[in-house]
N, C-alpha and C. Protein backbone atom coordinates (compact mmCIF):
# COMPACT_ATOMS: atom_id res chain seq x y z
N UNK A 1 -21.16 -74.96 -134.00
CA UNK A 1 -21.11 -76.41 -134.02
C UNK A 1 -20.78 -76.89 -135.43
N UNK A 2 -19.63 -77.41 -135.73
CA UNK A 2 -19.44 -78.38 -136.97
C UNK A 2 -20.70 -79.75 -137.73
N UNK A 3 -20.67 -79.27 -138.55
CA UNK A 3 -21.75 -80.22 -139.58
C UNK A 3 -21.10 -81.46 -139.22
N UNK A 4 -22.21 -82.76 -139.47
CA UNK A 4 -21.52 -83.55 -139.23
C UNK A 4 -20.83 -84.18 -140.21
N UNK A 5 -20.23 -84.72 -140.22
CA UNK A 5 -19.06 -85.66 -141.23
C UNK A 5 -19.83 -86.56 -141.78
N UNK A 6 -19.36 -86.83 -142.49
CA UNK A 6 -19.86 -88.31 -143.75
C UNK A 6 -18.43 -88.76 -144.09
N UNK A 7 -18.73 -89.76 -143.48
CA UNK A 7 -17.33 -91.00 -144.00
C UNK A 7 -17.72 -91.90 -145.39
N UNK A 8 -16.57 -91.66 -145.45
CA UNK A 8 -17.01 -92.07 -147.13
C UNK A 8 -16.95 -94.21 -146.63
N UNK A 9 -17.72 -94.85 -147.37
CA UNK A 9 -18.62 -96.27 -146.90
C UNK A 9 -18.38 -96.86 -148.08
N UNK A 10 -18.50 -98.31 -148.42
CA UNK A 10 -18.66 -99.25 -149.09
C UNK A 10 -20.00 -99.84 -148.99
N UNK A 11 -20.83 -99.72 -149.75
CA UNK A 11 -22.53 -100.18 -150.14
C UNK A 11 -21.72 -101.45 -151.27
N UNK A 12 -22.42 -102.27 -150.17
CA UNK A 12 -22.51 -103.93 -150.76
C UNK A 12 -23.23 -104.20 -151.76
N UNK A 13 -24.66 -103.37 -151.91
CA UNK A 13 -25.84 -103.78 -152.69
C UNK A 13 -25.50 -102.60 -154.06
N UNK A 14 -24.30 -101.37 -153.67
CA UNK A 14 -24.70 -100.81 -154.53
C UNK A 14 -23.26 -101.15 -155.29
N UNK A 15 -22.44 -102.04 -154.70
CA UNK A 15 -20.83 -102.32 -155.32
C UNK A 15 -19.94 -101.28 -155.45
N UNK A 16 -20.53 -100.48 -154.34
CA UNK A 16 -19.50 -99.32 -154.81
C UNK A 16 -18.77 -98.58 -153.33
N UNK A 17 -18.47 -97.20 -153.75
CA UNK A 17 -18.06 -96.94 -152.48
C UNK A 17 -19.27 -94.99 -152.60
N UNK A 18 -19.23 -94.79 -151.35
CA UNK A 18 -20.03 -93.78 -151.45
C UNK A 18 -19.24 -92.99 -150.40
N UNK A 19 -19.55 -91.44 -151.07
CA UNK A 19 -18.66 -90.35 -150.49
C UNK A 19 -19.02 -88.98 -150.48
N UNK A 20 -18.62 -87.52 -149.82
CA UNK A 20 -18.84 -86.91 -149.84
C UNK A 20 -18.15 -85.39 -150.14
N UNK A 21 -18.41 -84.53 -151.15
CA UNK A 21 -17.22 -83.57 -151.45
C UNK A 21 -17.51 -82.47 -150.94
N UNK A 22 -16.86 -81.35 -150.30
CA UNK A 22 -17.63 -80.34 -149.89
C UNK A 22 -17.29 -79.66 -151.19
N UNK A 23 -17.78 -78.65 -152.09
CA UNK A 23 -18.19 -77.89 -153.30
C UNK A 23 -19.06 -76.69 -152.75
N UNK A 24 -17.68 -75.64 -152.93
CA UNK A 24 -18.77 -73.93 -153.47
C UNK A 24 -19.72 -74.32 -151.57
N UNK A 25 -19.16 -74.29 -150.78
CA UNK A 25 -19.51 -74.21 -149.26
C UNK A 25 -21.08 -75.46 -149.09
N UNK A 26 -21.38 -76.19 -150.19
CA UNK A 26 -22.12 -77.39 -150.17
C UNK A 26 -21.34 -78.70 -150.14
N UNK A 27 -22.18 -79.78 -149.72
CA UNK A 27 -22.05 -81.27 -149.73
C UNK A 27 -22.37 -81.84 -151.04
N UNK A 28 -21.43 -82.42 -151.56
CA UNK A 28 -22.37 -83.01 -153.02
C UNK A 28 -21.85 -84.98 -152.91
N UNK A 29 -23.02 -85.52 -152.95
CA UNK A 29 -22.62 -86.87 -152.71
C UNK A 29 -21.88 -87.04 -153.91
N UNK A 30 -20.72 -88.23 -153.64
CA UNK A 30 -20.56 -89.29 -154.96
C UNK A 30 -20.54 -90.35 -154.76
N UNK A 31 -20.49 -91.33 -155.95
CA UNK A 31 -20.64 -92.65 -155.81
C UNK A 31 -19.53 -93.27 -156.99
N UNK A 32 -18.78 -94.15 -156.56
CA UNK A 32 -17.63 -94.82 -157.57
C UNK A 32 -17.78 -96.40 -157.30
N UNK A 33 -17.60 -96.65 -158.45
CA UNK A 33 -18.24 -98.74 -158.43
C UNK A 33 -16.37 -99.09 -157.92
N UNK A 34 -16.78 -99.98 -157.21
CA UNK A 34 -15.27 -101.13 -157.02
C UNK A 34 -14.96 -101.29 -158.72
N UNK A 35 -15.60 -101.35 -159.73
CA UNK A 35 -15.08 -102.01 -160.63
C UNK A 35 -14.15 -100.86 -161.47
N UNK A 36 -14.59 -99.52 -160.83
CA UNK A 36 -13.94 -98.51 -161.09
C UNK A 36 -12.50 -97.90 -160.18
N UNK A 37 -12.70 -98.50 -159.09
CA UNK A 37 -11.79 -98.46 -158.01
C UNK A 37 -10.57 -99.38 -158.82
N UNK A 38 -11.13 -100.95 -159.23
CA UNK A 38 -9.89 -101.56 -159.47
C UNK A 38 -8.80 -101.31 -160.55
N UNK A 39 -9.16 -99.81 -161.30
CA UNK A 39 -8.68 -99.57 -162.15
C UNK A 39 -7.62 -98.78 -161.62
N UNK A 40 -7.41 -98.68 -160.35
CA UNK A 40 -6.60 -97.77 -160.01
C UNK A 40 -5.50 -99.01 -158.81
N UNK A 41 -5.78 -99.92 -159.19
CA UNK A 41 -4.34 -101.06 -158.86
C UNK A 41 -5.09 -102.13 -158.80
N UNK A 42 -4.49 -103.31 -158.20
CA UNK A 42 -5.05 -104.54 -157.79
C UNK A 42 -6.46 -104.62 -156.85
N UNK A 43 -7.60 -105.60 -157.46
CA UNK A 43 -8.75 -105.82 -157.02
C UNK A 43 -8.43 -106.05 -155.53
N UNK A 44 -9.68 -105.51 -154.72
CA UNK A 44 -9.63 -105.93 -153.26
C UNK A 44 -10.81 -106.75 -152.92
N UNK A 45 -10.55 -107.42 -151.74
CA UNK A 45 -11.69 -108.18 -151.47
C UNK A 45 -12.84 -107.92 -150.05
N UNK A 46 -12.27 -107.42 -149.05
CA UNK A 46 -13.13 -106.97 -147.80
C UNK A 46 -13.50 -105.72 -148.07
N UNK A 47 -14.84 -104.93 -147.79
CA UNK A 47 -15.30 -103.72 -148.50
C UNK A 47 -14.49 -102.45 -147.74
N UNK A 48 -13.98 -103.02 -146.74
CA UNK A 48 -13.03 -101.85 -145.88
C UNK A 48 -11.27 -101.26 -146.59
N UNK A 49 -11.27 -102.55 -147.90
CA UNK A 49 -10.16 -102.04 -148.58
C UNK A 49 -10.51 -101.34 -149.99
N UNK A 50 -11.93 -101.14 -150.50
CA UNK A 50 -12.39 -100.49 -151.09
C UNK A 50 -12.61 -98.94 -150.81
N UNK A 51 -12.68 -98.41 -149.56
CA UNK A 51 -12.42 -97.35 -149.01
C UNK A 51 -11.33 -97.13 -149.17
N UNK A 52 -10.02 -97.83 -148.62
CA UNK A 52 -8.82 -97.41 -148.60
C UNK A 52 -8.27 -97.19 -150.11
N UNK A 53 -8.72 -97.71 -151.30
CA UNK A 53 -8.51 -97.43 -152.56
C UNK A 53 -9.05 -96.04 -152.69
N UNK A 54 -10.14 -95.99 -152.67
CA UNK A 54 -10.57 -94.33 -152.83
C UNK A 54 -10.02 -93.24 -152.08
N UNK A 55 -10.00 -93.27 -150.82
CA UNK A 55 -9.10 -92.59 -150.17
C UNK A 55 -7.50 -92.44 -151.02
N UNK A 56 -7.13 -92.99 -150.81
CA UNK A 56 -5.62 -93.25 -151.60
C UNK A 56 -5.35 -92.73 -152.91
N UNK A 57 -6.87 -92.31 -153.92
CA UNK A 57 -6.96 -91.60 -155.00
C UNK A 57 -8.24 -90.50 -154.86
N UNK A 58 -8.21 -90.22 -153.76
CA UNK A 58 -9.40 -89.00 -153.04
C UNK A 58 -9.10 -87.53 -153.86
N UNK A 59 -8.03 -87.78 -154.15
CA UNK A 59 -8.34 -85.64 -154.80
C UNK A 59 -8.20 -85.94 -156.03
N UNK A 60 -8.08 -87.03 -156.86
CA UNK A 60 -8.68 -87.06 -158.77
C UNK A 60 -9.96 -87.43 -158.35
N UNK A 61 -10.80 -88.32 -157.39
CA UNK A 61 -12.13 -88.89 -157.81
C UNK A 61 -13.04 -87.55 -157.25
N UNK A 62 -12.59 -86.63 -155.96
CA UNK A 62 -13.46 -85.73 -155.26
C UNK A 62 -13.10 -84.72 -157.12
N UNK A 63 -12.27 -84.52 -157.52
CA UNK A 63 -12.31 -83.67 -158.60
C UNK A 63 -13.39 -83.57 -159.08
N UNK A 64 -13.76 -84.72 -159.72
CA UNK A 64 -14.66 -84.92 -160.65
C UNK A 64 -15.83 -84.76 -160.44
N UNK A 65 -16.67 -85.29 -158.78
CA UNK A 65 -17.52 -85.06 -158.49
C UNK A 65 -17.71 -83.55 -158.35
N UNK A 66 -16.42 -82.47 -158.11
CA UNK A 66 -16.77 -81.15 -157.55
C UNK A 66 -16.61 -80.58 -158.83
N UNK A 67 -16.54 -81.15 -160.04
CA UNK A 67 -16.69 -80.52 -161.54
C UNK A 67 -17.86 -80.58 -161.64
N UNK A 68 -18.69 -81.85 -161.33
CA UNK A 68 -19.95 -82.04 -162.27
C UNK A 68 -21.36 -81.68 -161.63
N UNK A 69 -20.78 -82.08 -160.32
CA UNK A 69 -22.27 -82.32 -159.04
C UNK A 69 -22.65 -80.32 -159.66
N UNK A 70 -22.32 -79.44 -159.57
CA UNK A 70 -23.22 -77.82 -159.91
C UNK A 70 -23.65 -78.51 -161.57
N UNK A 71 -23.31 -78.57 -162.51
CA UNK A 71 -24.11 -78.94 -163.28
C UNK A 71 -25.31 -80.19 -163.32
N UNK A 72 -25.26 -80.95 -162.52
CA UNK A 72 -25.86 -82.30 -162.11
C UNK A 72 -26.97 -81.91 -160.85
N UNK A 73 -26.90 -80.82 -160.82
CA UNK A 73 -28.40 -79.98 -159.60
C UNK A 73 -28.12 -80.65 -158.39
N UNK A 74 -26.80 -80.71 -157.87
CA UNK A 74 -26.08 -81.43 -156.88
C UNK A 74 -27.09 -82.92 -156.73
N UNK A 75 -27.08 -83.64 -157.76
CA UNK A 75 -27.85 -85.19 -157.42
C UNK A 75 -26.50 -85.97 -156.80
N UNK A 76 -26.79 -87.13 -156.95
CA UNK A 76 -25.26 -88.19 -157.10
C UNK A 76 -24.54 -88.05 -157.80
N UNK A 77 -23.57 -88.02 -157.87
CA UNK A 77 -22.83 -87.46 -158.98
C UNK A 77 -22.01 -89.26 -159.17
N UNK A 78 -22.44 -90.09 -160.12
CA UNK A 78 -21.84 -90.98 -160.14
C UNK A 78 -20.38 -91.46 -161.46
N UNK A 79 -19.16 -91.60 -160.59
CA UNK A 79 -17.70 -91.29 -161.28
C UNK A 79 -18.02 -92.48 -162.91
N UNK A 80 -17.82 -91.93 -163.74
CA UNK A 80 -17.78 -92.90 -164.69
C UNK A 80 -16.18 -93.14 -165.14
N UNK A 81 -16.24 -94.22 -166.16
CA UNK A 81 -15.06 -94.58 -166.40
C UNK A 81 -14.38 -93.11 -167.30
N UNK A 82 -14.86 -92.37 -167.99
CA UNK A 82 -14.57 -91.27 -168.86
C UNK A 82 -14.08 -90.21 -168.11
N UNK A 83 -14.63 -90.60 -167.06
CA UNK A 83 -14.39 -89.14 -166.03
C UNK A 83 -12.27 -89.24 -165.46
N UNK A 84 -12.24 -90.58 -165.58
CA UNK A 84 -10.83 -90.86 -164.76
C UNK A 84 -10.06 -90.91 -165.91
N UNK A 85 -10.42 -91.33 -167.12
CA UNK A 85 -9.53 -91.33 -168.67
C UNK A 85 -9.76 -90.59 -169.34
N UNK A 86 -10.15 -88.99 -169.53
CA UNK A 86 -9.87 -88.33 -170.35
C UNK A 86 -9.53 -88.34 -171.55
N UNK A 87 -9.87 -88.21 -172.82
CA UNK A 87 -9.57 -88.37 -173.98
C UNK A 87 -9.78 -89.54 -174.70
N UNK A 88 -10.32 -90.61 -173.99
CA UNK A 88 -10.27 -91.77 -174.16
C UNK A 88 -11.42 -92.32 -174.90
């Protein structure tokens, strides 16, 4: 029987979008703010186009979470702005 899925969601209270990476045959949550989303084009406004932003940049943001979440004792692994700008 297949595990079940986690769709990655938009949390209103938490402004962000929340998601799931599979890592090394584990689940490691992440979490990315809209305000971090809008850095990756024009602001959206219904939380269902905040998904579609992440999705749309799903294998740089799952990166990051599947870099950090084994050092991070698989907690939340939450995307910071440093994580998407490098060198910066």
């Amino acid at each position: 029987m297949a595990a079940d899925s986690f769709e990655p969601y938009h949390d209103d209270e938490a402004k962000g979008v929340l998601f799931e990476v599979a890592v090394y045959g584990r689940r490691a949550q992440g979490y990315i703010s809209c305000a971090l989303l809008a850095l990756f084009g024009a602001p959206v406004s219904p939380p269902e186009d905040w998904v579609s932003v992440y999705r749309r940049h799903r294998s740089v943001i799952d990166a990051v979470v599947a870099r950090r979440a084994p050092a991070e004792d698989w907690e939340t692994v939450m995307v910071r702005k440093a994580d998407l700008t490098p060198g910066r």
